[in-house]
Protein backbone atom coordinates (compact mmCIF):
# COMPACT_ATOMS: atom_id res chain seq x y z
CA UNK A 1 11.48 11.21 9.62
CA UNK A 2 13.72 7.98 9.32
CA UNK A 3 13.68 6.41 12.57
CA UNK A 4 16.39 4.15 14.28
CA UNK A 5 13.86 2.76 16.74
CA UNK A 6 12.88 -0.64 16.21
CA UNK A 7 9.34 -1.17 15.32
CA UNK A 8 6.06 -1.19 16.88
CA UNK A 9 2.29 -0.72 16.20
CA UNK A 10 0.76 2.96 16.30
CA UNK A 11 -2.73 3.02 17.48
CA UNK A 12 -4.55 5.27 15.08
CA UNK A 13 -5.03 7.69 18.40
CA UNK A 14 -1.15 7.92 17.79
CA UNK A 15 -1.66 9.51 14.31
CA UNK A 16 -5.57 10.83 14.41
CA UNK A 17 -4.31 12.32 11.03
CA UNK A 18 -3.06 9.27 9.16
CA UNK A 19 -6.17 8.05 7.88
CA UNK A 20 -6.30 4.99 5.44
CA UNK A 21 -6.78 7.90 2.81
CA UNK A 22 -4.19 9.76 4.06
CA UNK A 23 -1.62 7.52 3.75
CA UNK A 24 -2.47 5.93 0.18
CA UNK A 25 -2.24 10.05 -0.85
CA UNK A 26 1.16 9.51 0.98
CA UNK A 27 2.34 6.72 -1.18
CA UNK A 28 0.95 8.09 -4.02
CA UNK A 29 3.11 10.89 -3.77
CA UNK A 30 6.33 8.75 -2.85
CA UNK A 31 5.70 6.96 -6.28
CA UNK A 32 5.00 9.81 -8.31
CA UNK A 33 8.84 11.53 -7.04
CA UNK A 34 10.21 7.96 -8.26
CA UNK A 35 12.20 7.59 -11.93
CA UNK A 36 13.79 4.27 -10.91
CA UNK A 37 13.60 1.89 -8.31
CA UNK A 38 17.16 2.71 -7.92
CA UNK A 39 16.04 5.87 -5.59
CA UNK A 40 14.12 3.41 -3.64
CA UNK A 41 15.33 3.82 0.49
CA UNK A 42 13.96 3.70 4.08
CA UNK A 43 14.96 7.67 4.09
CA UNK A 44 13.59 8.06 0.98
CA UNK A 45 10.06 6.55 2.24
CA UNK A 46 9.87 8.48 4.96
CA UNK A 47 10.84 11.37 3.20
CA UNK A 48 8.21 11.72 0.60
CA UNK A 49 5.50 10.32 3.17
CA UNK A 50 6.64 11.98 6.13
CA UNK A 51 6.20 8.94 8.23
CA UNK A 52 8.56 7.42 10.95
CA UNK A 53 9.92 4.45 8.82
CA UNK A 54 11.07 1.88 12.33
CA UNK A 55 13.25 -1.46 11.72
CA UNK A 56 11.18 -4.07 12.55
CA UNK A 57 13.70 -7.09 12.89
CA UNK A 58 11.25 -10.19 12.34
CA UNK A 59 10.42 -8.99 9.21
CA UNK A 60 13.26 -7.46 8.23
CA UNK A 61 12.12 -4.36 6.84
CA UNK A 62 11.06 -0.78 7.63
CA UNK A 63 7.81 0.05 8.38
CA UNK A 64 4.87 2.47 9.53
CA UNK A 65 1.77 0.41 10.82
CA UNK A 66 -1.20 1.96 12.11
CA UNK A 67 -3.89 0.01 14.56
CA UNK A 68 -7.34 0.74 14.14
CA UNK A 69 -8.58 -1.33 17.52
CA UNK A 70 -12.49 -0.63 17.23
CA UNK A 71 -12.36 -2.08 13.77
CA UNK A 72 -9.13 -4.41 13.94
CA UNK A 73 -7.85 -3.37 10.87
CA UNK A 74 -4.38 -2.43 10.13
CA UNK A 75 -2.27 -0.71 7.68
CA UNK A 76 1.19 -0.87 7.14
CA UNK A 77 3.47 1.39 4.73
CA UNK A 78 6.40 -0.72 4.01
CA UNK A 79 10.35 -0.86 2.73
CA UNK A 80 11.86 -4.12 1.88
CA UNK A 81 15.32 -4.57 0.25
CA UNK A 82 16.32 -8.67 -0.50
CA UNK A 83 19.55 -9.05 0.82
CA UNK A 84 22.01 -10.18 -1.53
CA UNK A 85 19.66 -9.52 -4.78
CA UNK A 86 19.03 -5.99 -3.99
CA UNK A 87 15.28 -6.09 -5.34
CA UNK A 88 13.29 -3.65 -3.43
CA UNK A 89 10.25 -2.38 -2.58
CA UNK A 90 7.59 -0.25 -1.06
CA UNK A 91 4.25 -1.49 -0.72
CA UNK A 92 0.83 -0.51 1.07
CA UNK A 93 -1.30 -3.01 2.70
CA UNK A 94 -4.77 -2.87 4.51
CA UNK A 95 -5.56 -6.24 6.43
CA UNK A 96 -7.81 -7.58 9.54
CA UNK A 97 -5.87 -10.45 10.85
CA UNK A 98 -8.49 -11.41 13.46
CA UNK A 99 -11.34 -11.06 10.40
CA UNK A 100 -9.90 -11.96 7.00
CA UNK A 101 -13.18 -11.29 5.55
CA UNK A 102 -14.17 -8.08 7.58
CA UNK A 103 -15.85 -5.32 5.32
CA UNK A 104 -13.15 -3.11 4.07
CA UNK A 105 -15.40 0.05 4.55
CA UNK A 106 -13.29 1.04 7.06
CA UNK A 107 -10.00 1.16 5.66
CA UNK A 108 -11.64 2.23 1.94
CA UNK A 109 -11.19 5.65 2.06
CA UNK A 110 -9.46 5.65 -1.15
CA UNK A 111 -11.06 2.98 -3.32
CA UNK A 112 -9.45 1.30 -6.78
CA UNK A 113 -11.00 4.06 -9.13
CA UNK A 114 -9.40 6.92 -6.83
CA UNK A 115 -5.90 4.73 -7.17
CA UNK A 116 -6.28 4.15 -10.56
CA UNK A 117 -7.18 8.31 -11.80
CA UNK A 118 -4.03 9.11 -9.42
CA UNK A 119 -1.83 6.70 -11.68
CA UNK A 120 -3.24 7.54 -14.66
CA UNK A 121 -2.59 10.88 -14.22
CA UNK A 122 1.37 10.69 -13.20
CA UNK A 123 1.53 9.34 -16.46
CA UNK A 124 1.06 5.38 -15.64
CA UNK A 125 -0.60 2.58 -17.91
CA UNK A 126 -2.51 0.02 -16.61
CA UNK A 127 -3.00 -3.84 -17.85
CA UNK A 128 -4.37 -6.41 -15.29
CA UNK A 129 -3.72 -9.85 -14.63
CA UNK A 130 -6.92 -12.48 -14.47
CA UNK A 131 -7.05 -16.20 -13.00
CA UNK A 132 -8.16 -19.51 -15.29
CA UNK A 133 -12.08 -18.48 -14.39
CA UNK A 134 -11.32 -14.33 -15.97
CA UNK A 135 -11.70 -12.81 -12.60
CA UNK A 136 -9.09 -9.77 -12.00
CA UNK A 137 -6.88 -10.49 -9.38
CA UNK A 138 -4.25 -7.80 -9.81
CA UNK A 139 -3.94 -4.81 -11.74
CA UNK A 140 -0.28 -3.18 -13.04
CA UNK A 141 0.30 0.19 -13.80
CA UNK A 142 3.89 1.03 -16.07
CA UNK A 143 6.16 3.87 -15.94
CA UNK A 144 9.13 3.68 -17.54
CA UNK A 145 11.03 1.91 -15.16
CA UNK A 146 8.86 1.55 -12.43
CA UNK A 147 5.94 -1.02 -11.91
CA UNK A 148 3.28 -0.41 -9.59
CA UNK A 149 0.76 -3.80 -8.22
CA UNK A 150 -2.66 -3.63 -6.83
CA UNK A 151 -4.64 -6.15 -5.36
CA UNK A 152 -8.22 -4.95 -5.25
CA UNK A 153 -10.65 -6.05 -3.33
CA UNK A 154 -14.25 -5.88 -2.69
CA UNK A 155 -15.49 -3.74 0.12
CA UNK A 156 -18.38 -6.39 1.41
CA UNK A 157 -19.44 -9.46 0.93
CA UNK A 158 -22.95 -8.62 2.56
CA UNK A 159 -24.47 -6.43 -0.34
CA UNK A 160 -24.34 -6.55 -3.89
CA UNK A 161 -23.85 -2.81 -4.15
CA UNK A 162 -20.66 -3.49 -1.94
CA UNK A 163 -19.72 -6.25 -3.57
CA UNK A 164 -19.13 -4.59 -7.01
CA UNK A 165 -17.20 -1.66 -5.39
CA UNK A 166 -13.52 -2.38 -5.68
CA UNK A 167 -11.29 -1.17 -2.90
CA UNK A 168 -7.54 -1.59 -2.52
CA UNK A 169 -5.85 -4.84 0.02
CA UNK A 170 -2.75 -3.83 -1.05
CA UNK A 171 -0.34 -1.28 -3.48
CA UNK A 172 3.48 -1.87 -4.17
CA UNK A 173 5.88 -0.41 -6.18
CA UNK A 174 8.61 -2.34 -7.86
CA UNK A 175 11.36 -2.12 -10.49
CA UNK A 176 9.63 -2.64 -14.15
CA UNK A 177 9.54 -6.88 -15.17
């Protein structure tokens, strides 16, 4: 499903299939067929996801975003390879440009826990990483070679049962530090 058309938006009317919790399930499964970064590609993406990976020039990278336009969220299955260094990557992302702050109910169809038991269970351990004040502001999961980073983030900031209920902004898998 590697595509050599340059890159554009789906709606999600495109893909009525590709939910938000579709396509974490998706990346799960491209990470858990990974043993090194090394077998990191744009075919290799689209492969285990069975997405149409498209060039998109600005950013130079591959991608597969889906527009949600009643909600305005977004989410974007990525492949970026630094020219020159060769460091690459695949990553997940969920954002609402026109409402940073928009509940992420939406687009939190897979939440941190669900993330988290998938890792876990492909053999991953987890450690997280916490700002000067102790909050969490990323969590790492290591496998052998491969390091996987998750920004969570809370679903709401209207309710305090929503605003202890982690959900996932973004996943990416790298080579280990």
């Amino acid at each position: 499903m590697f595509s050599s058309e340059t890159f554009k938006p789906s709606s999600a009317s495109d893909y009525p299939d590709i939910t938000p919790k579709e396509i974490g399930q998706r990346f799960l499964k491209l990470v858990d067929g990974l043993r090194s970064i090394d077998e990191l590609s744009p075919e290799r993406v689209a492969e285990a996801t069975r997405l149409p990976m498209r060039y998109a020039p600005a950013g130079k990278l591959h991608s597969f975003t889906i527009h949600e336009p009643k909600t305005g969220w977004y989410y974007a299955l990525d492949y970026y390879k630094s020219p020159g260094l060769g460091w690459k990557t695949a990553s997940l992302e969920f954002r609402n440009p026109g409402t940073p702050d928009a509940d992420m109910a939406p687009v939190c169809g897979m939440d941190f826990e669900a993330y988290a038991a998938v890792l876990k269970s492909m053999g991953f351990t987890m450690a997280d990483t916490r700002d000067e004040f102790g909050r969490i502001v990323e969590y790492r999961f290591y496998r052998g070679a491969i390091r996987i980073s998750v920004l969570p983030r809370y679903e709401a900031q209207s309710s305090e049962e929503k605003l202890g209920h982690p959900c996932v902004e973004s996943i990416s898998v790298h080579g280990a530090d």
